[in-house]
C-alpha atoms as a PDB file:
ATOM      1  CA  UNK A   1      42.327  19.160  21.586  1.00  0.00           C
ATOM      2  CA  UNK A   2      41.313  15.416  20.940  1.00  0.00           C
ATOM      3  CA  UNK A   3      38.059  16.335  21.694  1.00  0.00           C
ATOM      4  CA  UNK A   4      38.017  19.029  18.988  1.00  0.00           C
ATOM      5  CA  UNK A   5      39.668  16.915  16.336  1.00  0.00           C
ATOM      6  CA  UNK A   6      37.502  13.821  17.283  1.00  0.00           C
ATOM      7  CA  UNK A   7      34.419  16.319  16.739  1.00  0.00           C
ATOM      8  CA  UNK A   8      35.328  17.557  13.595  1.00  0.00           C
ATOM      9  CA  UNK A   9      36.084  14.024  12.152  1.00  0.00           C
ATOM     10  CA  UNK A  10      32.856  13.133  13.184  1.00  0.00           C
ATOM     11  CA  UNK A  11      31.060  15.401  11.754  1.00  0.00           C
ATOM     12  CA  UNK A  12      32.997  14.903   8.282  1.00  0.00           C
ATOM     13  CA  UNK A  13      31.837  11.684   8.100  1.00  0.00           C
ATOM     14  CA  UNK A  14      28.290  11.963   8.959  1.00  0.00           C
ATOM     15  CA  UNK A  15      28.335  15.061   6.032  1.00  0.00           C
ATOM     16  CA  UNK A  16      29.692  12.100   3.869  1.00  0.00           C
ATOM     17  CA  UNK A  17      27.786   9.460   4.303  1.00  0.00           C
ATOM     18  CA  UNK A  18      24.438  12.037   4.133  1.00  0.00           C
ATOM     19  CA  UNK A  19      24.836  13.046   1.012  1.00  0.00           C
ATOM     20  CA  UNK A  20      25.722   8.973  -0.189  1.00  0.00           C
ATOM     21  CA  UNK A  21      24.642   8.578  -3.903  1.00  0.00           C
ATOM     22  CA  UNK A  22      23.056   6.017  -5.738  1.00  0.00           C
ATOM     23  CA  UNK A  23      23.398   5.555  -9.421  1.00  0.00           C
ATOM     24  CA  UNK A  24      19.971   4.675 -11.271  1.00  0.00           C
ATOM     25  CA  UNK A  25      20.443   1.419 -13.438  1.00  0.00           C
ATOM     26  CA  UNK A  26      17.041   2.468 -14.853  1.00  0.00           C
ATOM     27  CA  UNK A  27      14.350   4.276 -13.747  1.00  0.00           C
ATOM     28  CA  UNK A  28      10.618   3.612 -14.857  1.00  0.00           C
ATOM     29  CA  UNK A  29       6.849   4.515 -14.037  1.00  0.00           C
ATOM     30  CA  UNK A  30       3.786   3.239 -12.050  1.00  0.00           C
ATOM     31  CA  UNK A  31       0.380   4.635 -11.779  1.00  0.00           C
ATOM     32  CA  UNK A  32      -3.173   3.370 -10.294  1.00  0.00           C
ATOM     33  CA  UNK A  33      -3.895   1.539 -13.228  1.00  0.00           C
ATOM     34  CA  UNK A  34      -0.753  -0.828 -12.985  1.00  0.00           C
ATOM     35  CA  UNK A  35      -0.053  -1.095  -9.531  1.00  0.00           C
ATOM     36  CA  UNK A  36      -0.739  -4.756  -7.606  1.00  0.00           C
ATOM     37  CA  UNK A  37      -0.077  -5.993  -5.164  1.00  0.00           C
ATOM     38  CA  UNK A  38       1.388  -9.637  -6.835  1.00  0.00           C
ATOM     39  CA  UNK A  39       2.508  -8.059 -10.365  1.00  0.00           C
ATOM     40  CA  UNK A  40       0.843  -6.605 -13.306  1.00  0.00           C
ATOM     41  CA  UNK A  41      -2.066  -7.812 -14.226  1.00  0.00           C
ATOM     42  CA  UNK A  42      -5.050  -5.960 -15.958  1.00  0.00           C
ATOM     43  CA  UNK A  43      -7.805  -4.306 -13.858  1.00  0.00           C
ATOM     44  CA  UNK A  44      -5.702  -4.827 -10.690  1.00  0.00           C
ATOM     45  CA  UNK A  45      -5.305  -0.866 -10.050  1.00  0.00           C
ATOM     46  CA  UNK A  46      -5.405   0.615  -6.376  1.00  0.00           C
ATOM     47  CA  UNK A  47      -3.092   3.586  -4.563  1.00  0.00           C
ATOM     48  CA  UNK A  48      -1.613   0.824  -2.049  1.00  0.00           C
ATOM     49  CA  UNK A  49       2.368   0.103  -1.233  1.00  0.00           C
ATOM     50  CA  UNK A  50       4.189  -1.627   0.655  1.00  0.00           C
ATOM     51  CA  UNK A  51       5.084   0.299   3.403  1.00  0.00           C
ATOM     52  CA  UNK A  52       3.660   3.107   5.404  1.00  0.00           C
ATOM     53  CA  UNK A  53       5.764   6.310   5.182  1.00  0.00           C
ATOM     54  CA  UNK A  54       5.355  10.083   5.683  1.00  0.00           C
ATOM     55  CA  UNK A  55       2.360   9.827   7.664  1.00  0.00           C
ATOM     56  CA  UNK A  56      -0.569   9.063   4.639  1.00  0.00           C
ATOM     57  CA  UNK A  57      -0.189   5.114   5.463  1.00  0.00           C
ATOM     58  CA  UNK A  58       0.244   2.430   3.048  1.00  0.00           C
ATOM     59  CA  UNK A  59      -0.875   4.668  -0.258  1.00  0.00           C
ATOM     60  CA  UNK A  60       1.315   6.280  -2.801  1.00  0.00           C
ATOM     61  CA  UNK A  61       1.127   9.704  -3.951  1.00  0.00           C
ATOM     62  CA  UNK A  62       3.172  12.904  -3.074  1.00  0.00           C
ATOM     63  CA  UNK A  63       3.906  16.206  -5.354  1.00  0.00           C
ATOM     64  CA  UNK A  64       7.754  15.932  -4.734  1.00  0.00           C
ATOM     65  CA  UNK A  65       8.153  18.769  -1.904  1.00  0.00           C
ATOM     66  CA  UNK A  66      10.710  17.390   1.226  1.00  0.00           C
ATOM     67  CA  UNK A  67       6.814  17.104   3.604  1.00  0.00           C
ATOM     68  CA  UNK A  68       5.041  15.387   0.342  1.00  0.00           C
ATOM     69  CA  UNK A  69       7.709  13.231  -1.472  1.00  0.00           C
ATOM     70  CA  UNK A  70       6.374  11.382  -4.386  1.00  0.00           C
ATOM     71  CA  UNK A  71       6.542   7.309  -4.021  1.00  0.00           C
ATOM     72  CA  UNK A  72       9.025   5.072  -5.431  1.00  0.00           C
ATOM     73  CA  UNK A  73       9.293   1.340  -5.777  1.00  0.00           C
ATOM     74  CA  UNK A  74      12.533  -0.949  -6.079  1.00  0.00           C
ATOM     75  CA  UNK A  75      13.459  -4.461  -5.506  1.00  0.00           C
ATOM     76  CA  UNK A  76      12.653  -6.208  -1.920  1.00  0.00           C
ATOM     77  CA  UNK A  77      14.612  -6.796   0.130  1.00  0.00           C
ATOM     78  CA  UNK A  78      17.759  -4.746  -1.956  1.00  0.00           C
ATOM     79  CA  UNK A  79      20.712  -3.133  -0.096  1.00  0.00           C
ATOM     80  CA  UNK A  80      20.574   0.135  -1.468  1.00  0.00           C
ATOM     81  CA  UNK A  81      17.130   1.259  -0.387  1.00  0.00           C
ATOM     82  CA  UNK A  82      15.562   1.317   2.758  1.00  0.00           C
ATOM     83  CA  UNK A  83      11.934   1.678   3.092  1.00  0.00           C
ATOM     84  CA  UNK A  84      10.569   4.753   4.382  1.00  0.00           C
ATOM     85  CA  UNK A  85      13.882   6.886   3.455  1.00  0.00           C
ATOM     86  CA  UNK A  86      13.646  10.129   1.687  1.00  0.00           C
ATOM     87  CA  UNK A  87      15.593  11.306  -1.046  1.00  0.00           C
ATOM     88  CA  UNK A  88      16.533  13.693  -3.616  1.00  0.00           C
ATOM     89  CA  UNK A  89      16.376  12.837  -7.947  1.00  0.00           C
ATOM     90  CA  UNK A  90      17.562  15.511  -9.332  1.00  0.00           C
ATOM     91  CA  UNK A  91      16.533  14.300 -12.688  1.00  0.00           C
ATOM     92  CA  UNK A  92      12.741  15.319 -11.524  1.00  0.00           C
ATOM     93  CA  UNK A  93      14.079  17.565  -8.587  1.00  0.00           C
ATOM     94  CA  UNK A  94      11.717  16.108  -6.349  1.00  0.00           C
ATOM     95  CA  UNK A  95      11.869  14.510  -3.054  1.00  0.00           C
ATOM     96  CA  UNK A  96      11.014  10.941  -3.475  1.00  0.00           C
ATOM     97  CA  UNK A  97      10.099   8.104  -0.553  1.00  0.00           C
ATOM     98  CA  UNK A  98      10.923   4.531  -1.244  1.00  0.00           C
ATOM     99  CA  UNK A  99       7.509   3.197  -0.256  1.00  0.00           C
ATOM    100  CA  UNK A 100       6.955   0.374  -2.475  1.00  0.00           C
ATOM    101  CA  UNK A 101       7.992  -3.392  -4.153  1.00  0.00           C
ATOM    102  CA  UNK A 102       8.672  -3.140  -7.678  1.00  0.00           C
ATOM    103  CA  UNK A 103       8.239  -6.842  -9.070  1.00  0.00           C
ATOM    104  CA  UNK A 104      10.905  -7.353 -11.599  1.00  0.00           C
ATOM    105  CA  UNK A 105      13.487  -4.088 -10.613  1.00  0.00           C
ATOM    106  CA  UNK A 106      16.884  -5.056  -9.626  1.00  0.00           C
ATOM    107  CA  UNK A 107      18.054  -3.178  -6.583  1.00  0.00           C
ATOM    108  CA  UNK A 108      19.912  -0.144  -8.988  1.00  0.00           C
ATOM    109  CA  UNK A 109      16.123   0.152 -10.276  1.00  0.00           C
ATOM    110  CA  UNK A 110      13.460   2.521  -9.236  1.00  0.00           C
ATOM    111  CA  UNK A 111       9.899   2.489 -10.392  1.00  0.00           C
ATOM    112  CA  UNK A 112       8.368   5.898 -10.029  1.00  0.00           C
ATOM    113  CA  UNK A 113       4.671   6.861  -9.078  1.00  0.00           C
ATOM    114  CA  UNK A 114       3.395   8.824 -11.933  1.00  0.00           C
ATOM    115  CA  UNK A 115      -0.623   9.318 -10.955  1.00  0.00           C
ATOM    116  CA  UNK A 116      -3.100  10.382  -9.071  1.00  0.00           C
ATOM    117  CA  UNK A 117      -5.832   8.439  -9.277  1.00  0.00           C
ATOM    118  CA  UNK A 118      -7.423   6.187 -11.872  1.00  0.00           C
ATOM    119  CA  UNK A 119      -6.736   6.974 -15.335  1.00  0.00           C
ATOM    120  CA  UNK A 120      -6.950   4.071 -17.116  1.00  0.00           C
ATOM    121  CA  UNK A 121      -5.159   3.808 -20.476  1.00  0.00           C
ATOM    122  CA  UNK A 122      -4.468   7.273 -20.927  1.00  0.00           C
ATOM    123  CA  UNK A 123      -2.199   6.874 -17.578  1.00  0.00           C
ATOM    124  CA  UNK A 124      -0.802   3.542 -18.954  1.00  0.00           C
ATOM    125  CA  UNK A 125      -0.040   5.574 -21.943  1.00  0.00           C
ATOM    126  CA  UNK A 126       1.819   7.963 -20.268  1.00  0.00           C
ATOM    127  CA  UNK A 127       3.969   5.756 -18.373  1.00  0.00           C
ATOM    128  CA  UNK A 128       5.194   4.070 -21.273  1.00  0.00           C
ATOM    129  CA  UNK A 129       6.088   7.222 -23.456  1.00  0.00           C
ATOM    130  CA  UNK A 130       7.735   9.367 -20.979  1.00  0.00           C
ATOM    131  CA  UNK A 131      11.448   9.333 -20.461  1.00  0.00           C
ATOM    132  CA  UNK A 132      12.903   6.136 -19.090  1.00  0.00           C
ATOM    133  CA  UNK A 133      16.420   5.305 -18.903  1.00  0.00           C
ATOM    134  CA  UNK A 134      19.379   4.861 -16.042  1.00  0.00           C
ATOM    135  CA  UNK A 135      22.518   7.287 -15.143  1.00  0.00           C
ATOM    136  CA  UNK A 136      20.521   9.482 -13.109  1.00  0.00           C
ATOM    137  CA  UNK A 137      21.952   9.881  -9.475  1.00  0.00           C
ATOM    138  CA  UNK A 138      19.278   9.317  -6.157  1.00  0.00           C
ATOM    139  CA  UNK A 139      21.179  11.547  -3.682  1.00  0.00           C
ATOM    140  CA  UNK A 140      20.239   9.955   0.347  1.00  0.00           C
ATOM    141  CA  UNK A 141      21.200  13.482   1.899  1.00  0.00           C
ATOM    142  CA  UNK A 142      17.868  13.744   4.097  1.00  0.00           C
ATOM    143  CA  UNK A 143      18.071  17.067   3.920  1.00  0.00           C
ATOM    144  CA  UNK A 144      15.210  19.598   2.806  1.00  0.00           C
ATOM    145  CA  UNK A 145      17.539  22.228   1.653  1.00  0.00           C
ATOM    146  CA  UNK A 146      16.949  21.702  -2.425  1.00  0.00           C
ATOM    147  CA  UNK A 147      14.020  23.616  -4.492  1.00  0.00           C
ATOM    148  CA  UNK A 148      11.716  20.377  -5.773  1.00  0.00           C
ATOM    149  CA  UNK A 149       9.192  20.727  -8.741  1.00  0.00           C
ATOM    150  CA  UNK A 150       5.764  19.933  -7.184  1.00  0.00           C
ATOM    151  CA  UNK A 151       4.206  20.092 -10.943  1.00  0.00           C
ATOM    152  CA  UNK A 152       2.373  17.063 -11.408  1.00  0.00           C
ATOM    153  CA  UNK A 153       3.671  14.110 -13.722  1.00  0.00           C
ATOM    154  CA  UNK A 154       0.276  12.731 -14.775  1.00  0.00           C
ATOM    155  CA  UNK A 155      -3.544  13.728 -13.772  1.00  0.00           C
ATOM    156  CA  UNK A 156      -6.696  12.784 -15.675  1.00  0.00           C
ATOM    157  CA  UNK A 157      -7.415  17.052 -16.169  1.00  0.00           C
ATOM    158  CA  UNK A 158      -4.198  17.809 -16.892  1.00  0.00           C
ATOM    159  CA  UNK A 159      -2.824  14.874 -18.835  1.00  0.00           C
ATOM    160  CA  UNK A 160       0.848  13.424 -19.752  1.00  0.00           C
ATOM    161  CA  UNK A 161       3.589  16.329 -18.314  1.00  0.00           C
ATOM    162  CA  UNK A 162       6.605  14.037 -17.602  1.00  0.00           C
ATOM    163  CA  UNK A 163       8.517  15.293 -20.624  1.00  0.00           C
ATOM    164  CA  UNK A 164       8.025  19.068 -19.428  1.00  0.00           C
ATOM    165  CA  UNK A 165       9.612  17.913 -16.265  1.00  0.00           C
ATOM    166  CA  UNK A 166      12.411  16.440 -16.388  1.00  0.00           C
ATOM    167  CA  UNK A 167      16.259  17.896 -15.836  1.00  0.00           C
ATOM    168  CA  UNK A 168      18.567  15.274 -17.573  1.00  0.00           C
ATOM    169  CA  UNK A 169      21.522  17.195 -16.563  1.00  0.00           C
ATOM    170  CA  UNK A 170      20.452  17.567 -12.924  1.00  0.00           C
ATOM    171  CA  UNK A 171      20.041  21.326 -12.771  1.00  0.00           C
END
C-alpha cells in the first residue's frame, strides 16, 4: 500500500511541476535583419543563436508545431529558462524553443523570432508594429498534446501576419 500511495504522489508532482507556468513580463520580436550576435546594430543580420536545439543547429526558425518550435530569446544566464526547452504560448499557440540571448530582456522577457530570412526594413517594420506587451503565460508542460498555429508571422511573399495570429485570451 506504501508503494501505491508513494506512486501516486509521485506522479502528482511530476504532473505539477510539467505543466509549471511562467508569466511574460513582456514579450517582443526578432528577425534576420536585427539579430547579432553582440546587440543591435545595423547590417548585422544572420539566422544564428545561441544554442543548438531541435536538431537544425545553432539557427533560428521553426513554424510553431511540437517537431518545429519557433525560436525564442531571453536573458543569459536567467532562472526561468533553460536553453533548449520546449514550450507552449498560448498567446501564438505555438510551440516555442528557448534557443537564443536576448541583449537587454530581463529573465520574465522573451524575444520572439518573427522571420524567415532577410527582409530588410519591411521585417524591421513588422516587428515593431505587431502586438507587444506582457501577461501572457509560457506553459513548460513538454508535452505535444496542444493544436499550434504553424501560419507564418512574417515572410518577404507573404508579408506582416502577426496581428492575424495572435489569441490574447489564450484560446
Amino acid at each position: 500500500m506504501k508503494a501505491t500511495i508513494a506512486t501516486i504522489l509521485a506522479t502528482v508532482l511530476a504532473t505539477a511541476q510539467a505543466y509549471d507556468a511562467v508569466t511574460v513580463s513582456k514579450q517582443t520580436w526578432f528577425g534576420y535583419p536585427d539579430n547579432c550576435l553582440d546587440g543591435y546594430h545595423a547590417g548585422c543580420g544572420n539566422n544564428q543563436v545561441a544554442y543548438s536545439c531541435v536538431g537544425r543547429g545553432a539557427r533560428a526558425g521553426g513554424d510553431g508545431s511540437y517537431d518545429k518550435p519557433l525560436t525564442y530569446a531571453t536573458k543569459k544566464g536567467g532562472s526561468l529558462h533553460k536553453p533548449c526547452e520546449i514550450t507552449w504560448f498560448p498567446y501564438l499557440k505555438k510551440y516555442l524553443v528557448m534557443a537564443d540571448i536576448c541583449t537587454g530582456c530581463n529573465d520574465k522577457q522573451i524575444d520572439i523570432w518573427i522571420g524567415d530570412g532577410d527582409g530588410g526594413q519591411a521585417e524591421l517594420n513588422c516587428e515593431n508594429n505587431s502586438p507587444s506587451g506582457g501577461g501572457h503565460k509560457l506553459i513548460r508542460d513538454g508535452s505535444n498534446g496542444h493544436s499550434p498555429n504553424t501560419n507564418k508571422l512574417w515572410s518577404s511573399s507573404g508579408g506582416c501576419k502577426v496581428s492575424q495570429n495572435v489569441y490574447p485570451d489564450g484560446n
